[in-house]
N, C-alpha and C. Protein backbone atom coordinates (compact mmCIF):
# COMPACT_ATOMS: atom_id res chain seq x y z
N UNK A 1 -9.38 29.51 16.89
CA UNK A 1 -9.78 30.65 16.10
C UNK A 1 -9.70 31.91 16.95
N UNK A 2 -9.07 32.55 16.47
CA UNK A 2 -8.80 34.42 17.18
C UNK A 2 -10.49 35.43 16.29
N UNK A 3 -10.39 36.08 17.11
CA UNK A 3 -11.76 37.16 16.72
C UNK A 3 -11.24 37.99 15.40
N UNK A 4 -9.94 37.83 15.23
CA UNK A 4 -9.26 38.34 13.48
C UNK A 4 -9.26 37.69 13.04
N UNK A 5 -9.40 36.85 13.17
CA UNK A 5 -9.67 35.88 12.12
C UNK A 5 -10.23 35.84 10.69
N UNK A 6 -9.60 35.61 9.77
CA UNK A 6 -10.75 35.94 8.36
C UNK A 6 -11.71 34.50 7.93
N UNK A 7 -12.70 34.32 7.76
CA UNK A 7 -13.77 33.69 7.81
C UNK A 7 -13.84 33.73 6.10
N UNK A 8 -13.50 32.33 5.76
CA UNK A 8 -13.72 32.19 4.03
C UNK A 8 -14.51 31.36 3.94
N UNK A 9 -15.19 31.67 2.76
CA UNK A 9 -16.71 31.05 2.30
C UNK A 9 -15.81 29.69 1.65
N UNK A 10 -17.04 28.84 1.21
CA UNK A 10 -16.08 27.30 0.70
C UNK A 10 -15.80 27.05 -0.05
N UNK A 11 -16.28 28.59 -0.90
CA UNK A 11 -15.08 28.49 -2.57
C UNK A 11 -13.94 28.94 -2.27
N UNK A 12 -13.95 30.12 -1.75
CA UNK A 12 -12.47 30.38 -1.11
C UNK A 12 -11.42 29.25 -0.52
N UNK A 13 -12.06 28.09 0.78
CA UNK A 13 -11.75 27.85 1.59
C UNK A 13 -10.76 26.37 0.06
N UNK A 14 -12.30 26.15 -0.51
CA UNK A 14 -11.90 25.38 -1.82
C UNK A 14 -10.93 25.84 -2.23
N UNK A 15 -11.01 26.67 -2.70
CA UNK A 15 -9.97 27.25 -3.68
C UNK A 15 -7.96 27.19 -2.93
N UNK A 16 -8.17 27.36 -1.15
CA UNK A 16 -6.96 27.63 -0.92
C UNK A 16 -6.19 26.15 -0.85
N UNK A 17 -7.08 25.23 -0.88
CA UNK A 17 -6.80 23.71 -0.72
C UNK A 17 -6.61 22.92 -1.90
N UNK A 18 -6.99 23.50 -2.93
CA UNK A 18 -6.92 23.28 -4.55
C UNK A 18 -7.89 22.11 -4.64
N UNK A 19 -9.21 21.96 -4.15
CA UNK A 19 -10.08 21.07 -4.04
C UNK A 19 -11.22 21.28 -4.44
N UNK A 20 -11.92 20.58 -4.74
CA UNK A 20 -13.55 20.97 -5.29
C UNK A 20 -14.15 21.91 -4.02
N UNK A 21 -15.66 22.15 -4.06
CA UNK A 21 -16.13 22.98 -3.13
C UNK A 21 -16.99 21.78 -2.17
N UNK A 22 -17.36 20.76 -3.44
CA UNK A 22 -17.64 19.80 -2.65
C UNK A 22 -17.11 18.90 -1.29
N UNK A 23 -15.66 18.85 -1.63
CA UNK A 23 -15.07 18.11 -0.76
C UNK A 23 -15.00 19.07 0.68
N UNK A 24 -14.93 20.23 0.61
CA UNK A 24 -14.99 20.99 1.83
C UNK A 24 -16.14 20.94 2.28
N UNK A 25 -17.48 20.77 1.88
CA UNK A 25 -18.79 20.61 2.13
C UNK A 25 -18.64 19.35 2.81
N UNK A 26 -17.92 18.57 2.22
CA UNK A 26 -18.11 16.79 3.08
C UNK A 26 -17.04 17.31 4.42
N UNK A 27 -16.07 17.89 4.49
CA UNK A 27 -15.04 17.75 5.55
C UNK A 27 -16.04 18.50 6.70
N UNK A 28 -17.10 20.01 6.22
CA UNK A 28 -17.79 20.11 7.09
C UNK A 28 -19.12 19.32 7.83
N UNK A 29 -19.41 18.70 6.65
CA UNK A 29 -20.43 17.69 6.87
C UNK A 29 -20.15 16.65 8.25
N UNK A 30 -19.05 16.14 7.87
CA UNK A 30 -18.24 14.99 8.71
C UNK A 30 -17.53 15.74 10.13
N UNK A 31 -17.37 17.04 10.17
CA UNK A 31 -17.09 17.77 11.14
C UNK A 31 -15.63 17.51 11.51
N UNK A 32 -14.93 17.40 10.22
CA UNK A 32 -13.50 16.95 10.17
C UNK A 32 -12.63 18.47 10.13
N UNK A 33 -13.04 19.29 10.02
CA UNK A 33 -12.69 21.36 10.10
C UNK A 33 -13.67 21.77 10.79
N UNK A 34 -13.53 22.47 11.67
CA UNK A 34 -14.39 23.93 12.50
C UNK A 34 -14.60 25.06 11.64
N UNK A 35 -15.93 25.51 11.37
CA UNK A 35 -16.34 25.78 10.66
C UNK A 35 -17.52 26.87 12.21
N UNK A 36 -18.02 28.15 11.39
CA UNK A 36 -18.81 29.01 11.70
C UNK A 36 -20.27 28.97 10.78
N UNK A 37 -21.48 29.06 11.34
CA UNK A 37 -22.32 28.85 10.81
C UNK A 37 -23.30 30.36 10.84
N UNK A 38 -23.37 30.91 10.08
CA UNK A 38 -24.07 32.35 10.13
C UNK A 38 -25.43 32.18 9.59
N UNK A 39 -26.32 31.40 9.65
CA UNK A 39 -27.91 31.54 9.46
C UNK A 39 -27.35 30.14 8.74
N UNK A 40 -27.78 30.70 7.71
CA UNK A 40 -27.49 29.07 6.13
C UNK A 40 -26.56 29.36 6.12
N UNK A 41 -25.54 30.33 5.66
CA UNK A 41 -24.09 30.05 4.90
C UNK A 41 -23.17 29.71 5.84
N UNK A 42 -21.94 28.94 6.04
CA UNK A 42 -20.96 28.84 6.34
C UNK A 42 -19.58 29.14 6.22
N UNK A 43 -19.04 29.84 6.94
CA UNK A 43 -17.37 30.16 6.67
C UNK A 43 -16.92 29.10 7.56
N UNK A 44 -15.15 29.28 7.23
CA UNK A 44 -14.17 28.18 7.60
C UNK A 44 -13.21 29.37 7.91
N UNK A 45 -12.74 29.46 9.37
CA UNK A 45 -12.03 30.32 9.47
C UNK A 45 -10.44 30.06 9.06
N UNK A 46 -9.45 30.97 8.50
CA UNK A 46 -8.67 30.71 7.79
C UNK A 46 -7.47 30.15 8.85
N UNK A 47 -7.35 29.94 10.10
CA UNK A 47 -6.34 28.92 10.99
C UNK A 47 -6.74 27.98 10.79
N UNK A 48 -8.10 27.55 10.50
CA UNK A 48 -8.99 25.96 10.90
C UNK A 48 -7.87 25.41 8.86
N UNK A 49 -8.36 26.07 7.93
CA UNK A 49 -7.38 25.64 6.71
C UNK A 49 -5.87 25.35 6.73
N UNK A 50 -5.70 26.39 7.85
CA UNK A 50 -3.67 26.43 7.84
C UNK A 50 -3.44 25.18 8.74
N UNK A 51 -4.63 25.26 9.53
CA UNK A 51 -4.34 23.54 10.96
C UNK A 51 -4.73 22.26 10.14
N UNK A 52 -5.58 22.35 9.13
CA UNK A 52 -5.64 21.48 8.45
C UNK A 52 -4.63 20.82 7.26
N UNK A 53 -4.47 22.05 6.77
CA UNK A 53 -2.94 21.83 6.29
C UNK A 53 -1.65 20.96 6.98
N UNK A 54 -1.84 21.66 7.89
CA UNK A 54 -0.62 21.38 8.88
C UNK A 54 -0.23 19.97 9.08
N UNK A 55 -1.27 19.35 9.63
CA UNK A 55 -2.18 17.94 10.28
C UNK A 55 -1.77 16.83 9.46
N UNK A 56 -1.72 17.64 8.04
CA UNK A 56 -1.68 16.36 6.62
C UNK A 56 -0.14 16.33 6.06
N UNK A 57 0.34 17.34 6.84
CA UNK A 57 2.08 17.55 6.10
C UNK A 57 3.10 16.42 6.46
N UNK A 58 3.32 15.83 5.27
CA UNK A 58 4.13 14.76 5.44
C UNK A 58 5.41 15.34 5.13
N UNK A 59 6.64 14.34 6.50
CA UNK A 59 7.70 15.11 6.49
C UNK A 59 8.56 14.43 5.33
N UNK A 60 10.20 15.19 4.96
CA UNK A 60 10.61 14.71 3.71
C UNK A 60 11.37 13.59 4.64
N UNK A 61 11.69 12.83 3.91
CA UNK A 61 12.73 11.78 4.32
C UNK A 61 14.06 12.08 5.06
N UNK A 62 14.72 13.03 4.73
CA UNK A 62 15.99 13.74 4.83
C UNK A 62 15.45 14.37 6.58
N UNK A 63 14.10 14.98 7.00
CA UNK A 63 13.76 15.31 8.18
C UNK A 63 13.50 14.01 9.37
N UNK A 64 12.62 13.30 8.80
CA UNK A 64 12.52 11.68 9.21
C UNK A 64 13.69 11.04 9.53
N UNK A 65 14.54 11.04 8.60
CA UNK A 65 16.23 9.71 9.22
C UNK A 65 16.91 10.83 10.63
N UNK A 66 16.88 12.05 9.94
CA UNK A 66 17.22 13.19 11.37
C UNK A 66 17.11 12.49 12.59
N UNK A 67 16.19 12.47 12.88
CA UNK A 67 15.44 11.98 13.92
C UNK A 67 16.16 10.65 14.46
N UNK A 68 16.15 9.62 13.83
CA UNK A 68 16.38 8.30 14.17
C UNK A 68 18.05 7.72 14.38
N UNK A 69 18.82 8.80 13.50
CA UNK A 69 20.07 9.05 13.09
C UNK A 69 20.28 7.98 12.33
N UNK A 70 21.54 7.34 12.21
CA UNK A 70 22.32 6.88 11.30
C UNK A 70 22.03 5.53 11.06
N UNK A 71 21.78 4.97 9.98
CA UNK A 71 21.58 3.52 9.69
C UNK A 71 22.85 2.84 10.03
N UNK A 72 22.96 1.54 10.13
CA UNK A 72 23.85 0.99 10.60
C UNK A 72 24.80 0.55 9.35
């Protein structure tokens, strides 16, 4: 996390993940995202969503055989 960072609340953070608000409540719960804690409320700073993103991106097939090259 950089000090520019923008800090979204967990409807936001919900909203950019297309997920309930709940399930971001459990990912912070479980301490599965870095998360900022300001008294009671919590933000999720918006790299900790894009790294989370990132983390879960499954590659296409066509990137995958790349790699391994040519079937026999």
């Amino acid at each position: 996390m950089t000090t520019t960072d923008t800090l979204l609340t967990v409807e936001q953070a919900a909203e950019r993940l297309g997920t309930g608000m709940r399930f971001i409540r459990r990912l912070i719960q479980e301490r599965r995202i870095p998360y900022v804690k300001l008294g009671k409320p919590v933000r999720i700073p918006e790299s900790a969503i894009a790294a989370y993103i990132e983390e879960r991106t499954v590659p296409t097939l066509g990137n995958a055989r790349s790699r391994f090259g040519k079937a026999a």
